[in-house]
Protein backbone atom coordinates (compact mmCIF):
# COMPACT_ATOMS: atom_id res chain seq x y z
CA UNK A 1 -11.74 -24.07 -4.75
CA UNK A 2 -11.41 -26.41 -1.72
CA UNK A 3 -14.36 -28.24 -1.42
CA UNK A 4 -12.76 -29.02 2.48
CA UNK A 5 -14.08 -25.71 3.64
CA UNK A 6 -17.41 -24.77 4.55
CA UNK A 7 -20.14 -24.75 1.76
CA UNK A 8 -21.48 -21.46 0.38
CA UNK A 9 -24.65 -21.22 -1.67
CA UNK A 10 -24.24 -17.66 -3.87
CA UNK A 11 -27.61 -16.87 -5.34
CA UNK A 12 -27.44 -13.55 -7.67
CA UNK A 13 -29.18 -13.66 -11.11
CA UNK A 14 -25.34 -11.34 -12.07
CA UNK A 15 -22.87 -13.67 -13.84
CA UNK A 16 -20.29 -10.92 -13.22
CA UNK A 17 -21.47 -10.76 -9.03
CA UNK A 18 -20.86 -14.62 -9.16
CA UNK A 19 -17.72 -14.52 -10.47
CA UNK A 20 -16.57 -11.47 -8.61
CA UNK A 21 -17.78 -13.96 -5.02
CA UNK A 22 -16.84 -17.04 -6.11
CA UNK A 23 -13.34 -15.58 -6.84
CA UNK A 24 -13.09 -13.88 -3.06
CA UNK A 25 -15.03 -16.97 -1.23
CA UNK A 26 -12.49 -19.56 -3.23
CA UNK A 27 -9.23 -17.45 -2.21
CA UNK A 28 -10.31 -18.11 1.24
CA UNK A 29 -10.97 -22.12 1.44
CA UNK A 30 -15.13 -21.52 0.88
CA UNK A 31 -16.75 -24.26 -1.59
CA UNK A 32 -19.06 -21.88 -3.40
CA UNK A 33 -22.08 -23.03 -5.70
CA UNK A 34 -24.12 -20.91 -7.53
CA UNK A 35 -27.43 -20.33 -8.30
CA UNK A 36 -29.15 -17.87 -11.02
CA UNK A 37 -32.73 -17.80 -9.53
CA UNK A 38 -35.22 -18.79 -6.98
CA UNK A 39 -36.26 -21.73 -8.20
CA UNK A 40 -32.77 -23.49 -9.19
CA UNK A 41 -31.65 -21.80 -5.83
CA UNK A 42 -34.32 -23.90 -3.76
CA UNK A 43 -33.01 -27.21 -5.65
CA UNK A 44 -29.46 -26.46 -5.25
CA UNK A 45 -30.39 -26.12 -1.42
CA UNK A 46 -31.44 -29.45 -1.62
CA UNK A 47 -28.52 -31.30 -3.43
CA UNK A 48 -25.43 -29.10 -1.91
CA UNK A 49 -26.63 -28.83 1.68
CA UNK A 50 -24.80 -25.92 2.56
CA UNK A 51 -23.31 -23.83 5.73
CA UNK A 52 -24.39 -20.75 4.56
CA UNK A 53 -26.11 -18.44 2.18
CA UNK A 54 -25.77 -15.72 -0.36
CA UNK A 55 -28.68 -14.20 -1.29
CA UNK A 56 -29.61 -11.41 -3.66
CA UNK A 57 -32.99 -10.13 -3.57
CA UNK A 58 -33.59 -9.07 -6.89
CA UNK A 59 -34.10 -12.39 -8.58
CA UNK A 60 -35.70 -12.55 -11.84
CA UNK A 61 -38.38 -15.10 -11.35
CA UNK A 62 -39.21 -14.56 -7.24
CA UNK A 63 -38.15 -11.88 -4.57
CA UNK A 64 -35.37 -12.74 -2.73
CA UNK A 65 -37.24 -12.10 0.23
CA UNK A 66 -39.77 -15.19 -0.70
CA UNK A 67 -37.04 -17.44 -1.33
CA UNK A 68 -35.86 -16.75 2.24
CA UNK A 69 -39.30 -17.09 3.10
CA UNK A 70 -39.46 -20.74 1.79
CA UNK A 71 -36.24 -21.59 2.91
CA UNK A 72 -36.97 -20.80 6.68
CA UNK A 73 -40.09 -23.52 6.29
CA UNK A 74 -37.53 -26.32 6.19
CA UNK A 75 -33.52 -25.34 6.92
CA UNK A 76 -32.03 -23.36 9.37
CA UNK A 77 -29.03 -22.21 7.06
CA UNK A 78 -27.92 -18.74 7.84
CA UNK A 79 -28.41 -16.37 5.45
CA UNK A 80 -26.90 -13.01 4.59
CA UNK A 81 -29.03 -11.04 2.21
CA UNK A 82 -27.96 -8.99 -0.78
CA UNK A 83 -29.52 -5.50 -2.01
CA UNK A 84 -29.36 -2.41 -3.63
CA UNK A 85 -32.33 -1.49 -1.24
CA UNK A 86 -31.33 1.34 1.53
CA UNK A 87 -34.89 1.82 3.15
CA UNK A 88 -35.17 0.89 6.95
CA UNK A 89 -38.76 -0.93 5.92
CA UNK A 90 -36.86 -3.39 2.97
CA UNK A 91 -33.93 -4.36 5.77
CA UNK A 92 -36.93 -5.09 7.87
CA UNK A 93 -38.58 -7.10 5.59
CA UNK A 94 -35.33 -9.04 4.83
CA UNK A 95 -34.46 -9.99 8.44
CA UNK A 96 -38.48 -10.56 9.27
CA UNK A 97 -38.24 -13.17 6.35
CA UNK A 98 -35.40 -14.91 7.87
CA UNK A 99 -32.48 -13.11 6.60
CA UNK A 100 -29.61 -13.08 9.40
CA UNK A 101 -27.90 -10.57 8.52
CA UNK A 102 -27.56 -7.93 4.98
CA UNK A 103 -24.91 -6.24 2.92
CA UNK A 104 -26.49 -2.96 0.60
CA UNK A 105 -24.45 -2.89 -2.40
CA UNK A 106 -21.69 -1.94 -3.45
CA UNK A 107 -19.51 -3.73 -0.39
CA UNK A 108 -16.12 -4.35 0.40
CA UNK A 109 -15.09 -7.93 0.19
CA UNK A 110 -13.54 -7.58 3.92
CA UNK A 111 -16.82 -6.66 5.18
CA UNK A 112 -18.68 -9.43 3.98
CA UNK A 113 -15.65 -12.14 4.78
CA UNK A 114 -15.92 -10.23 8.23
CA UNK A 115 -20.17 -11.22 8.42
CA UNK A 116 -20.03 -14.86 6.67
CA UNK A 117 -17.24 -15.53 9.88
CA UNK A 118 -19.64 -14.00 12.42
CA UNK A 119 -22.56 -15.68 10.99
CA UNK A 120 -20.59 -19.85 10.41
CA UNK A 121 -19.63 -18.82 14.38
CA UNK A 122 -22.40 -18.18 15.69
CA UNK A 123 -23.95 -21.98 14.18
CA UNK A 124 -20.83 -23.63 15.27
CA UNK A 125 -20.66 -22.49 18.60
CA UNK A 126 -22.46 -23.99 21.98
CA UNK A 127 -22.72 -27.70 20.37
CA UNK A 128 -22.27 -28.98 23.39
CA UNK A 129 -24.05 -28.30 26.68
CA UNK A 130 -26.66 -28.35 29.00
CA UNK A 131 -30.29 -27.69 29.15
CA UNK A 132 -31.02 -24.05 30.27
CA UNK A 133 -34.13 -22.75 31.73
CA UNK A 134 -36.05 -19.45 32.62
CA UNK A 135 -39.63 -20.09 34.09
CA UNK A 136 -41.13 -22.29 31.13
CA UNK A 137 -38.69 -21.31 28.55
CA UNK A 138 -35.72 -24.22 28.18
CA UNK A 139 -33.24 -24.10 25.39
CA UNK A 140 -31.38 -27.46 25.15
CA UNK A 141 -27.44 -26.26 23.74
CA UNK A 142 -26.38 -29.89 23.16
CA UNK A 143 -29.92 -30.16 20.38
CA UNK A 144 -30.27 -26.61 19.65
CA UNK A 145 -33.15 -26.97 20.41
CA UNK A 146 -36.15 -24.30 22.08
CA UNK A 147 -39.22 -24.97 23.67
CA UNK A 148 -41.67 -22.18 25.39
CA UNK A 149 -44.43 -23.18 27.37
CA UNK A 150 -44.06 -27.11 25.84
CA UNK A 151 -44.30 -25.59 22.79
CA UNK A 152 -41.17 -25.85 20.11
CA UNK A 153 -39.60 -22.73 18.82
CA UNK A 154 -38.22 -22.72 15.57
CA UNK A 155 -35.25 -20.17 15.61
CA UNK A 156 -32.93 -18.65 12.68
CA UNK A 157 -29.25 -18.56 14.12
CA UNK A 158 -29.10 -15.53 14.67
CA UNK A 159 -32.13 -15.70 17.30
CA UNK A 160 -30.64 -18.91 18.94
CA UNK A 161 -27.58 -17.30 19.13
CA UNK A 162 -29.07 -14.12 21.05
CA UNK A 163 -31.60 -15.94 22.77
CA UNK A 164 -28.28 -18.13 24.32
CA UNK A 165 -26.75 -15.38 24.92
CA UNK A 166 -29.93 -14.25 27.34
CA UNK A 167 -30.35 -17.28 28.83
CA UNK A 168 -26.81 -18.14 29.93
CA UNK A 169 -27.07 -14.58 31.61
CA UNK A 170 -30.50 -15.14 33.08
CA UNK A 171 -31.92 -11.91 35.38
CA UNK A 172 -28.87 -9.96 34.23
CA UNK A 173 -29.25 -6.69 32.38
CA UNK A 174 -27.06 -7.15 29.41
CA UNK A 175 -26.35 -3.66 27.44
CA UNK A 176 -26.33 -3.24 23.73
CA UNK A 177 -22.75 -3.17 23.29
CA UNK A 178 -22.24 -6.57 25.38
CA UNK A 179 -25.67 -8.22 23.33
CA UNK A 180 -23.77 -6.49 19.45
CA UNK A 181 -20.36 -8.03 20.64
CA UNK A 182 -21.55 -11.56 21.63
CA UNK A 183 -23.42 -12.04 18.99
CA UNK A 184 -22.36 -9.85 15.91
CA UNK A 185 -18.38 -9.60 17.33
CA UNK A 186 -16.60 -7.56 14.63
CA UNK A 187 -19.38 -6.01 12.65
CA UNK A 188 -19.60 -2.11 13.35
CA UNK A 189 -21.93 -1.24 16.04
CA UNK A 190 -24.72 1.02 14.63
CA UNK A 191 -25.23 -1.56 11.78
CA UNK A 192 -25.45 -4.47 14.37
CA UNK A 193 -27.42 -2.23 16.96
CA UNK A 194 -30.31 -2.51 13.81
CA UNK A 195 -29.58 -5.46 13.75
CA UNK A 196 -30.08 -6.13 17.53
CA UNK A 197 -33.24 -4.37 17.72
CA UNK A 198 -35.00 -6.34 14.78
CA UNK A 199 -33.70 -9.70 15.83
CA UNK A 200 -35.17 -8.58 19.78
CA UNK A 201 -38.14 -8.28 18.24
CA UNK A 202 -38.39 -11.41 16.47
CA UNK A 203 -37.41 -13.68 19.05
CA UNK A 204 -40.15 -12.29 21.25
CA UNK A 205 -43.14 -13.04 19.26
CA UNK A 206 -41.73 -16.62 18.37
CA UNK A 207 -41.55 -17.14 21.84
CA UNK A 208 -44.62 -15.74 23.09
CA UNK A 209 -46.72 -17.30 19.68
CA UNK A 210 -49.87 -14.78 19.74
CA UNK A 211 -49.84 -14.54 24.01
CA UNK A 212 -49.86 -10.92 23.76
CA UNK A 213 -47.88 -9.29 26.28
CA UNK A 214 -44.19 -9.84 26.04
CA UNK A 215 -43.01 -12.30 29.55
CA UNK A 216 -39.71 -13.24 28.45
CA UNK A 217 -37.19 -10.72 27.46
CA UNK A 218 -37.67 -7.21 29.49
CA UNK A 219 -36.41 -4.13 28.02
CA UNK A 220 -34.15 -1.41 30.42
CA UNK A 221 -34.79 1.86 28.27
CA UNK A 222 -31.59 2.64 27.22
CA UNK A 223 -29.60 0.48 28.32
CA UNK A 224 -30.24 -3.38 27.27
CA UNK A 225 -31.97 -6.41 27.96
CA UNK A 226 -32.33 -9.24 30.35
CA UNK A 227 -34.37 -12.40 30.67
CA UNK A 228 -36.50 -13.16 33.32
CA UNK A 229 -34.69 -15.61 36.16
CA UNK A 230 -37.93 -16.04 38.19
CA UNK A 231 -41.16 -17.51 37.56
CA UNK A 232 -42.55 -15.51 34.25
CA UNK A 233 -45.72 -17.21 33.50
CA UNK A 234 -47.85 -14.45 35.20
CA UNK A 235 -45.56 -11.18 34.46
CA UNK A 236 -45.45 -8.76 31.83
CA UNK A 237 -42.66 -7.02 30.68
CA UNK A 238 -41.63 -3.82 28.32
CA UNK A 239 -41.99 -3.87 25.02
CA UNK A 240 -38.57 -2.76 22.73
C-alpha cells in the first residue's frame, strides 16, 4: 500500500468487499482504510482525513444514506456510494444526501478506478483563480468558496465543480454532452446525464435557499443549461 497516494476511506460492513477494494485501490498507489459501520466510519473520518470515500449503503447499524447525511454537516469529501439498489428513487436519495456519484453492484474494477479519478479531479482542479460573478452569485476558485445573495453556499464537489463549470461560461448555453464531459469526463453518458440532472437540481435550491423561483441556472429544453450573465435578482427562469 503506498500511503504517498491519495487517501481512500472504504466503508462496507463485507470483509470479502474490503479485501476485494483494498486489493484493486493498493495495486494502484491509493492508501485505503477501512471501516465496518457507520459509527467507526464517522471516527475513522476523523483520524484518517481522507480524499475520498467508499461508501456502502447497507450498513448494519445506520443507512448508508445517513452516514452521508452526517458527513455532509462537516466535510466536503467526495463520496461515491455503493448499492445493490437499482430504483431511480434510492439513486436519488443517495446523491440528495450528498453522495457524488454511485456504483450498483456487481461493478467492474475499471469502472470504479475510472469514477474515483473523475471524482479526486474534479477537487483538485481550479485551486487557483479568481473571483467569478453572475448578478449576486460569486464563487471565489482560489477559496472554493460560494456565496448567493451574501449568503454562503455549502457545495459537495460535484456541485462546485458544475456550478464552475456555469460560471466560467456565464450567458452561454452549455449542452448536456459539454456539462457530462467537463464534469464527469470518462464516465458513460446516460449514467452521467442522471447524474447531471440530479446534481442541476441540487445546486439550484442551495443557491436559491427557499426563494422560490429558480434565477440562476435557466434551462434550454433539450438542449442544456446556462447561467444568467446579467442582472438576475428580479428574473425567473425554467425549471429542469
Amino acid at each position: 500500500m503506498s500511503e504517498q497516494g491519495p487517501r481512500v476511506l472504504v466503508i462496507d460492513d463485507e470483509r470479502p468487499i474490503r479485501r476485494l477494494l483494498r486489493s484493486v485501490l493498493s495495486a494502484h498507489g491509493y492508501a485505503v482504510h477501512e471501516a465496518a459501520t457507520g459509527g467507526e466510519a464517522l471516527q475513522q473520518v476523523r483520524i484518517v482525513r481522507p480524499d475520498l470515500i467508499i461508501l456502502d449503503l447497507g450498513l448494519p447499524d445506520v443507512d448508508g444514506i445517513e452516514v452521508a447525511r452526517s458527513l455532509r454537516r462537516w466535510v466536503q469529501i467526495p463520496i461515491i456510494a455503493l448499492s445493490v439498489r437499482e430504483s431511480e428513487s434510492d439513486k436519488i436519495s443517495m446523491l440528495d444526501a450528498g453522495a457524488d456519484d454511485y456504483l450498483t453492484k456487481p461493478f467492474g474494477a475499471g469502472e470504479l478506478l475510472a469514477r474515483i479519478r473523475a471524482a479526486l479531479r474534479r477537487v483538485s482542479r481550479g485551486e487557483e483563480g479568481p473571483v467569478l460573478s453572475a448578478g449576486e452569485l460569486r464563487v471565489d476558485l482560489s477559496r472554493r468558496e460560494v456565496r448567493a445573495a451574501e449568503r454562503s453556499v455549502q457545495l459537495t464537489p460535484t456541485e462546485y465543480e458544475l456550478l464552475k463549470v456555469l460560471i466560467s461560461n456565464s450567458g452561454k448555453v452549455l449542452t448536456h454532452r459539454q456539462l457530462v464531459d467537463e464534469v464527469w469526463g470518462g464516465l458513460h453518458y446516460e449514467d452521467a446525464l442522471h447524474l447531471l440532472r440530479v446534481n442541476i437540481s441540487n445546486l439550484r435550491h442551495k443557491l436559491e435557499a427557499g426563494a422560490g423561483r429558480f434565477r440562476y441556472i435557466v434551462t434550454e429544453p433539450g438542449v442544456g443549461y446556462r447561467l444568467r450573465a446579467a442582472d438576475i435578482s428580479s428574473s425567473g427562469s425554467a425549471a429542469s
